[in-house]
Protein backbone atom coordinates (compact mmCIF):
# COMPACT_ATOMS: atom_id res chain seq x y z
CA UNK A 1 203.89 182.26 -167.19
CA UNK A 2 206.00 179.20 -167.50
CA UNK A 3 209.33 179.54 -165.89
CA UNK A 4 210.51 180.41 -162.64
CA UNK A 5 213.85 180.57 -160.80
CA UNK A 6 213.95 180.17 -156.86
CA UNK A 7 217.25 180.97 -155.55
CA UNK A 8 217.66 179.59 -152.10
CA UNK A 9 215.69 176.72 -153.43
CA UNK A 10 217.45 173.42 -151.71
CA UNK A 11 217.27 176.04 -148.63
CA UNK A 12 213.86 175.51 -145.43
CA UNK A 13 211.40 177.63 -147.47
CA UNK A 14 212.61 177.42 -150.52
CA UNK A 15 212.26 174.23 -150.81
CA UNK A 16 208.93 174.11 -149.81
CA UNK A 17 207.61 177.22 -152.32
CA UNK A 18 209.28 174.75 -155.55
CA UNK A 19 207.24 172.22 -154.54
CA UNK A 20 204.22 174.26 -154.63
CA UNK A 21 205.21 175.86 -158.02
CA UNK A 22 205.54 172.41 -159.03
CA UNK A 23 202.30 171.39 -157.99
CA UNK A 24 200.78 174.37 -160.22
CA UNK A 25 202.72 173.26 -163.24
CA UNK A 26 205.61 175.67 -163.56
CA UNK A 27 209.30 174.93 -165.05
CA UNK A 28 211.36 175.44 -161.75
CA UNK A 29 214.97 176.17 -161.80
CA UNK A 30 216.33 176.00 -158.18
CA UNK A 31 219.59 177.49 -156.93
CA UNK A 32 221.28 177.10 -153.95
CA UNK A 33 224.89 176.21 -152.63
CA UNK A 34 222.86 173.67 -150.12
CA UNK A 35 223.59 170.01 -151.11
CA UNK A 36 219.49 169.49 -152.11
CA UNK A 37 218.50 167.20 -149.79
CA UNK A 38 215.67 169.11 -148.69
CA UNK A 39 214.33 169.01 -152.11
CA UNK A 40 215.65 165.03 -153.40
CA UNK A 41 211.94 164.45 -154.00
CA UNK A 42 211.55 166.94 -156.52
CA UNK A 43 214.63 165.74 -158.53
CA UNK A 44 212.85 163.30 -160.54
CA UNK A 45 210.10 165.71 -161.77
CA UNK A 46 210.65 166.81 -165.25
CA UNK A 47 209.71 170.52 -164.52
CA UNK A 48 212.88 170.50 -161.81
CA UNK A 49 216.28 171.73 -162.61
CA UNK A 50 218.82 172.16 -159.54
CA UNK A 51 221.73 173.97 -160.15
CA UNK A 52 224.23 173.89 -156.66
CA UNK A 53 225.88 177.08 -157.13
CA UNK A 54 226.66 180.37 -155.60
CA UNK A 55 224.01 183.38 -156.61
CA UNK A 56 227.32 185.66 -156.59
CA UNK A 57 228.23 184.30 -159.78
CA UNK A 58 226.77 187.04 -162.11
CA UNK A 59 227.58 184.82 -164.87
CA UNK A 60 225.55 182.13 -163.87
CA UNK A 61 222.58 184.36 -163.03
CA UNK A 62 222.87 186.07 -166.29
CA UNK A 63 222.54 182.68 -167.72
CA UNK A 64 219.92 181.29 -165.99
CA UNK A 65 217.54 184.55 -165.97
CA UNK A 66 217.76 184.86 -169.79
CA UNK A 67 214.41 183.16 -170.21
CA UNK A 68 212.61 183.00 -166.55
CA UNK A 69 208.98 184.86 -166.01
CA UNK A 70 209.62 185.24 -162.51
CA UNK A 71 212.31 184.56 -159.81
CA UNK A 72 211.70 184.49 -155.95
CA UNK A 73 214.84 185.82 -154.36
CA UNK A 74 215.39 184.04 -150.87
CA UNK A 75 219.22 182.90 -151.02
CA UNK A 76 220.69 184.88 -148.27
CA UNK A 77 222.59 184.32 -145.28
CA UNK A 78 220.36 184.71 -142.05
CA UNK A 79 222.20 183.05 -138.97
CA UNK A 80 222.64 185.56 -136.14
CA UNK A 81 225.82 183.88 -135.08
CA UNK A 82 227.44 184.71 -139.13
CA UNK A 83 226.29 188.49 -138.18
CA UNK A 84 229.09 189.07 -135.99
CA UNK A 85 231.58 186.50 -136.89
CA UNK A 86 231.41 187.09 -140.75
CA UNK A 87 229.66 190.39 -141.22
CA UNK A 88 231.26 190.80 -144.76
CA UNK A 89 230.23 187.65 -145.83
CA UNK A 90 226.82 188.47 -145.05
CA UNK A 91 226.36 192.05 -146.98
CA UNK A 92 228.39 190.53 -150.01
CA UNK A 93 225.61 187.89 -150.44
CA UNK A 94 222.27 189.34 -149.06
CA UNK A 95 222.91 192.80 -150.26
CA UNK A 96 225.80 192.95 -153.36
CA UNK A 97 224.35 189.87 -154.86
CA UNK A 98 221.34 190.49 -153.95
CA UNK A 99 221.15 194.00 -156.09
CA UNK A 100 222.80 192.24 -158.87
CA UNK A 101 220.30 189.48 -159.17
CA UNK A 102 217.77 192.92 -159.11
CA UNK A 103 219.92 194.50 -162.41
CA UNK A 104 219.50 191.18 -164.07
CA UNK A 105 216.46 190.64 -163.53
CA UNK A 106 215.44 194.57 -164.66
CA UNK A 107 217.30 193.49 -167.93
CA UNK A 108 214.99 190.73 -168.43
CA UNK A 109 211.53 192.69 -167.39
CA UNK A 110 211.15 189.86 -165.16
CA UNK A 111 209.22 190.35 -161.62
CA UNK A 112 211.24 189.94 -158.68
CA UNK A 113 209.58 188.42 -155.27
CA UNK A 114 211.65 188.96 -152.16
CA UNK A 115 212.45 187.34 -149.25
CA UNK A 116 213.08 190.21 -146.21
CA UNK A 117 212.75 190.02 -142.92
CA UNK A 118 211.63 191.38 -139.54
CA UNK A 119 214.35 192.57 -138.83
CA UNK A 120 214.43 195.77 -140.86
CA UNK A 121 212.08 197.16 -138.28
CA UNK A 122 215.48 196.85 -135.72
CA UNK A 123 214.77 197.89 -132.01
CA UNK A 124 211.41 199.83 -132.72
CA UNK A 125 209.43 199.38 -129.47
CA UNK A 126 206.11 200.41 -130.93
CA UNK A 127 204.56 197.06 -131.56
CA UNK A 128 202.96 195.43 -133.24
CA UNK A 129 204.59 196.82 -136.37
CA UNK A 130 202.92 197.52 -139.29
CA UNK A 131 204.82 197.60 -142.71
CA UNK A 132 205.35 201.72 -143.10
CA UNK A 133 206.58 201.30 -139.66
CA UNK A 134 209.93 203.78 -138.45
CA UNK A 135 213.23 201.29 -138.69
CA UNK A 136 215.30 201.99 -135.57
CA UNK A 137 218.63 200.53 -135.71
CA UNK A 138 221.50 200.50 -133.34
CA UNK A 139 225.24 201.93 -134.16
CA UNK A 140 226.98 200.57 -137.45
CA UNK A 141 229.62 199.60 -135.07
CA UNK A 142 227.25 196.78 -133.96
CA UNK A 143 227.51 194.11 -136.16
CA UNK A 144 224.01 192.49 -135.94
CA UNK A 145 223.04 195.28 -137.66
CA UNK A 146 224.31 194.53 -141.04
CA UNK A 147 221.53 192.22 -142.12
CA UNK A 148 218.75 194.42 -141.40
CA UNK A 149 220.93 196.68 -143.18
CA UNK A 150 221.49 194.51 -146.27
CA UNK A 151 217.88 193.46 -146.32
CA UNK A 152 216.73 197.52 -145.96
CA UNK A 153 218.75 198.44 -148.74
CA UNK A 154 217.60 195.71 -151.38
CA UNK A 155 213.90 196.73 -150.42
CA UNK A 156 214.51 200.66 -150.99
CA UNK A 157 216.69 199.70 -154.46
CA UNK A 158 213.29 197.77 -155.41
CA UNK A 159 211.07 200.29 -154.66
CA UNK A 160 213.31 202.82 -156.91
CA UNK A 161 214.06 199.96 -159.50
CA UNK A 162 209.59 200.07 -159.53
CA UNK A 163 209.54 203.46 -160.27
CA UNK A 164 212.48 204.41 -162.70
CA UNK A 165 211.99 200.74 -164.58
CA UNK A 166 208.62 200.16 -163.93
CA UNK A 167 210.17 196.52 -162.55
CA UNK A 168 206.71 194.69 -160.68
CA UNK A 169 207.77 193.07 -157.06
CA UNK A 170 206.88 191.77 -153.97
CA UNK A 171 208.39 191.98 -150.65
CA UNK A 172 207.96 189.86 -148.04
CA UNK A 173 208.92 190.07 -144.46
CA UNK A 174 208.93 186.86 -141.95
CA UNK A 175 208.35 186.79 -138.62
CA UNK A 176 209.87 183.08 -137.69
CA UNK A 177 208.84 180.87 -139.81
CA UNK A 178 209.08 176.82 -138.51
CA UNK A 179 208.50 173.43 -139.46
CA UNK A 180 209.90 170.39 -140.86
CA UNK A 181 213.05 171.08 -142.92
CA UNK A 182 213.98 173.53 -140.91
CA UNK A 183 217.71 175.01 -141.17
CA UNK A 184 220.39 172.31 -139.89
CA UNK A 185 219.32 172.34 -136.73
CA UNK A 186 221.59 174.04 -134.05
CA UNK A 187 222.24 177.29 -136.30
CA UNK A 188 220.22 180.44 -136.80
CA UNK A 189 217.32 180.77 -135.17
CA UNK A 190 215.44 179.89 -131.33
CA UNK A 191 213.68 176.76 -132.39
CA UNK A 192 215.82 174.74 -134.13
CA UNK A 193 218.73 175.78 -131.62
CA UNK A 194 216.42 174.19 -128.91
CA UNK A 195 215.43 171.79 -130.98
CA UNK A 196 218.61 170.44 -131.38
CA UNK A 197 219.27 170.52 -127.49
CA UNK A 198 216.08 168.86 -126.75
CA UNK A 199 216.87 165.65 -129.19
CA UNK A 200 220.34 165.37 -127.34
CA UNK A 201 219.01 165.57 -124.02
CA UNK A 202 221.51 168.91 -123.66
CA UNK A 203 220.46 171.43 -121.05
CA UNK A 204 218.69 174.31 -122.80
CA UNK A 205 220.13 177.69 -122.90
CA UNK A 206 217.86 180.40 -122.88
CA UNK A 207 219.94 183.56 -123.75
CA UNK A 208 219.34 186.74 -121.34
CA UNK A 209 216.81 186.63 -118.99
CA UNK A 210 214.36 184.66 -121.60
CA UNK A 211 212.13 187.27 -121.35
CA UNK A 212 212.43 188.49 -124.59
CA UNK A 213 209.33 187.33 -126.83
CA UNK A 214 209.04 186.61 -130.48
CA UNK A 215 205.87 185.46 -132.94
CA UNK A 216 205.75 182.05 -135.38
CA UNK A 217 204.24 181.22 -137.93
CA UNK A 218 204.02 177.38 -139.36
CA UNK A 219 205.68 177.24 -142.48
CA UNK A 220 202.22 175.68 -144.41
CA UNK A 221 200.89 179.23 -143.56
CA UNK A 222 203.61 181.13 -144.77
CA UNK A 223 204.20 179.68 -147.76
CA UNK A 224 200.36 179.57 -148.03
CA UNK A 225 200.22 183.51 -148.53
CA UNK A 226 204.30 183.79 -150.34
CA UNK A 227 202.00 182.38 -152.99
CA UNK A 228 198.91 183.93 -153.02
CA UNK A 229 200.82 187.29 -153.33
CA UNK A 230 203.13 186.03 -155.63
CA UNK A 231 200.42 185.85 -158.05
CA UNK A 232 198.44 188.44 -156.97
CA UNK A 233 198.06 191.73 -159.54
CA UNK A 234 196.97 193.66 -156.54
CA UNK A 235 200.06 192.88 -154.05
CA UNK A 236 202.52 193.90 -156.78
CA UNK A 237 204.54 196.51 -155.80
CA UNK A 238 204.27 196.49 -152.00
CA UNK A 239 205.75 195.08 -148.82
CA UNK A 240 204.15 192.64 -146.38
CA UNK A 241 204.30 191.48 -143.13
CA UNK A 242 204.02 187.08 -142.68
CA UNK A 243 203.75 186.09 -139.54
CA UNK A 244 201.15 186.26 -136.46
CA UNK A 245 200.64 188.41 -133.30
CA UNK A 246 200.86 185.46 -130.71
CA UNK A 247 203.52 186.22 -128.67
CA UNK A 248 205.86 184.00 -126.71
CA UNK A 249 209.27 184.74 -124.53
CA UNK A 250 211.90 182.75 -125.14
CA UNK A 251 211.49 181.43 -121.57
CA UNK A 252 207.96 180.39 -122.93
CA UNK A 253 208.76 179.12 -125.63
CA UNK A 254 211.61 176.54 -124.32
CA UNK A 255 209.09 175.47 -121.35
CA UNK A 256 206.36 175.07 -124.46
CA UNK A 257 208.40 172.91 -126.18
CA UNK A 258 209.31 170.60 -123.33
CA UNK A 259 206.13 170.09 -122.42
CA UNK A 260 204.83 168.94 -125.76
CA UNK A 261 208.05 166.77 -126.82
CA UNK A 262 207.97 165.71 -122.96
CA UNK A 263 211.60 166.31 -122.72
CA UNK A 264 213.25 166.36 -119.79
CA UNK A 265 216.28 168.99 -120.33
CA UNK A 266 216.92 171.33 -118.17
CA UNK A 267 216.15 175.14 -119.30
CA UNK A 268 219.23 177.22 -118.00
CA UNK A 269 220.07 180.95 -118.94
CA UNK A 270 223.31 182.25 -120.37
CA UNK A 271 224.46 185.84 -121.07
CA UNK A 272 223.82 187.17 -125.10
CA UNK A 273 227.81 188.26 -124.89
CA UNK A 274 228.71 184.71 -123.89
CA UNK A 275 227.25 183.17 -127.32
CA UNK A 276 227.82 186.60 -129.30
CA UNK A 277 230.49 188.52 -128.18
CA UNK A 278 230.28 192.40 -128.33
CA UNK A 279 228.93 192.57 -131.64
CA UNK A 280 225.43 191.84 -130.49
CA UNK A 281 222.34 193.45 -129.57
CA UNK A 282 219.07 191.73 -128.57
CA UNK A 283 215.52 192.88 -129.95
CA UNK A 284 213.20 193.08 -126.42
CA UNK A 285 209.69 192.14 -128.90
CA UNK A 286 209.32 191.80 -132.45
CA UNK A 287 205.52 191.33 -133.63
CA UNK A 288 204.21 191.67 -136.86
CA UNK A 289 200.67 193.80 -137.80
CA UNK A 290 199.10 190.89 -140.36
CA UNK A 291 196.30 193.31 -140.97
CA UNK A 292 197.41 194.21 -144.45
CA UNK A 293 198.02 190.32 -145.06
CA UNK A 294 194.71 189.72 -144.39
CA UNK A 295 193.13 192.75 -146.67
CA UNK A 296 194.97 191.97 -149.66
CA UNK A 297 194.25 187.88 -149.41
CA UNK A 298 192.14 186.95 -147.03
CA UNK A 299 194.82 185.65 -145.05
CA UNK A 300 194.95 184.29 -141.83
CA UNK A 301 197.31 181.44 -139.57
CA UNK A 302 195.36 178.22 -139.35
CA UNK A 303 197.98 175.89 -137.04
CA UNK A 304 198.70 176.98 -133.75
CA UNK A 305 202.52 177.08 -132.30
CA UNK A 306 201.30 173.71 -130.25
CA UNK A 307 200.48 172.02 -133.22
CA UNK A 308 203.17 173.21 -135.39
CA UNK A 309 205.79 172.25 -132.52
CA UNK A 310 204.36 168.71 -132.57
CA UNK A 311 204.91 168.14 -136.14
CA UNK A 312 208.29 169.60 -136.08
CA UNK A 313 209.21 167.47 -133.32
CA UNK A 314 207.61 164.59 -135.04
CA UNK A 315 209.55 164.89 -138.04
CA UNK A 316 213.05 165.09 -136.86
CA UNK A 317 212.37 162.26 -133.94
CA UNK A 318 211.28 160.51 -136.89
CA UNK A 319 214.44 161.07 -138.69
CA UNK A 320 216.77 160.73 -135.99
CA UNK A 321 214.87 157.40 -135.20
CA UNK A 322 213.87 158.27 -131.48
């Protein structure tokens, strides 16, 4: 194998997994509508090509996937907040172009690696879930639905692309994944909303009653095991679960940070419709069975949220000069 084409590769993990395919010696192609600065380092290595561009240009992909030997699929658009103000937005790039990148890619008998999410599990309250788990999901009416929905529906058309095509793939699904480089922070997900309050001394705003708990998993572990089963003959052809079974509420979680950035916000609660609207629906627990993970590779989360936290913090006081 000697090329391989990351889309969503100037994104947080994408960045990170070209670096590592770098470091192994493969021709990377990255593409991403992000401006690269996540991955400026990388520009100067010889292996690199960047292409800022839009993965719903099927010209483009066609293009680019003429001579690849594997592509990891992560461009998408994951930002709560874009699930109920833009919900078309969101299923014309993480499910249309999504399944097109899929076509191409069966064209090319080139193995697809995926980038899904927890979220296709929905409001199932038997946790921890394990990866043949029931997906429960609210009415279609409810917007926040649509990228579980999106995500669902590019893991079944794999599974049926696998057997009509015989098309090898592996799908992964993240439980919050952190660390430096996260997503600009203030968008998308709980820590690098906080985070964002935190380094602007703003109150933080805990939505609900904060009791609402969630897992994480440092992004050095994740990308450890995106790897490991990228390569691995054994993993092709099935769906895992990256994260950890630590849980923390919200609540928890914002107290947690404050202590270990010693920030002195306050921690305030405001109402899901206030930041959503109606479109909205809240997951009480979502916590990932890793036992699978840890059959196939040997896996298992080496830095705890404390010491992931501090280096996140680190790097954006760091960059922020603070």
């Amino acid at each position: 194998m000697k090329k391989i084409l990351v889309t969503g590769g100037a994104g947080f993990l994408g960045s990170y997994i070209c670096e590592e395919l770098l470091k192994r010696k493969y021709e990377v192609v990255a593409i991403d509508m992000a401006d690269g600065e996540k991955i400026a380092h990388l520009m100067t290595n010889k292996r690199f090509t960047f292409i800022q561009d839009s993965v719903c240009d099927t010209a483009l992909m066609k293009h680019q996937m003429k001579d690849i030997d594997m592509v990891f699929h992560l461009a998408a658009i994951a930002d709560p907040l874009k699930y109920v103000t833009n919900p078309l937005n969101v299923m014309e790039v993480d499910l249309l172009a999504a399944i097109n990148i899929f076509k191409i890619a069966a064209e090319n008998r080139i193995k697809i690696i995926f980038s899904s999410t927890s979220e296709v599990f929905g409001r199932n309250k038997n946790v921890p879930w394990n990866e043949e788990d029931d997906r429960v999901l609210g009415s279609t009416e409810i917007y926040r639905w649509c990228y579980s929905t999106s995500k669902s529906a590019c893991e079944h058309y794999l599974f049926a692309l696998h057997k009509q095509e015989k098309i090898p793939f592996v799908i992964y699904r993240f439980f919050n994944v952190y660390g430096p480089k996260l997503d600009d922070l203030g968008h998308g997900r709980v820590i690098p909303i906080f985070l964002k309050q935190f380094l602007n001394g703003e109150d933080i705003t805990v939505h609900g009653d904060g009791r609402q708990t969630r897992t994480f998993v440092y992004v050095d572990d994740a990308i450890d095991a995106v790897i490991k089963l990228a390569f691995s003959k054994k993993a092709e052809n099935q769906v895992f679960n990256i994260g950890t079974s630590r849980e923390y509420s919200m609540h928890e979680l914002a107290k947690t940070m404050k202590k270990i950035g010693n920030f002195k916000s306050k921690i305030k609660f405001v109402e899901h419709k206030k930041v959503f609207g109606k479109g909205y629906e809240d997951i009480p627990r979502r916590v990932p069975d890793v036992s699978k993970l840890k059959k196939y590779i040997n896996w298992q989360a080496r830095v705890s949220l404390e010491k992931g936290l501090k280096k996140t913090i680190e790097y954006y006081r760091n960059r922020k000069g603070i």
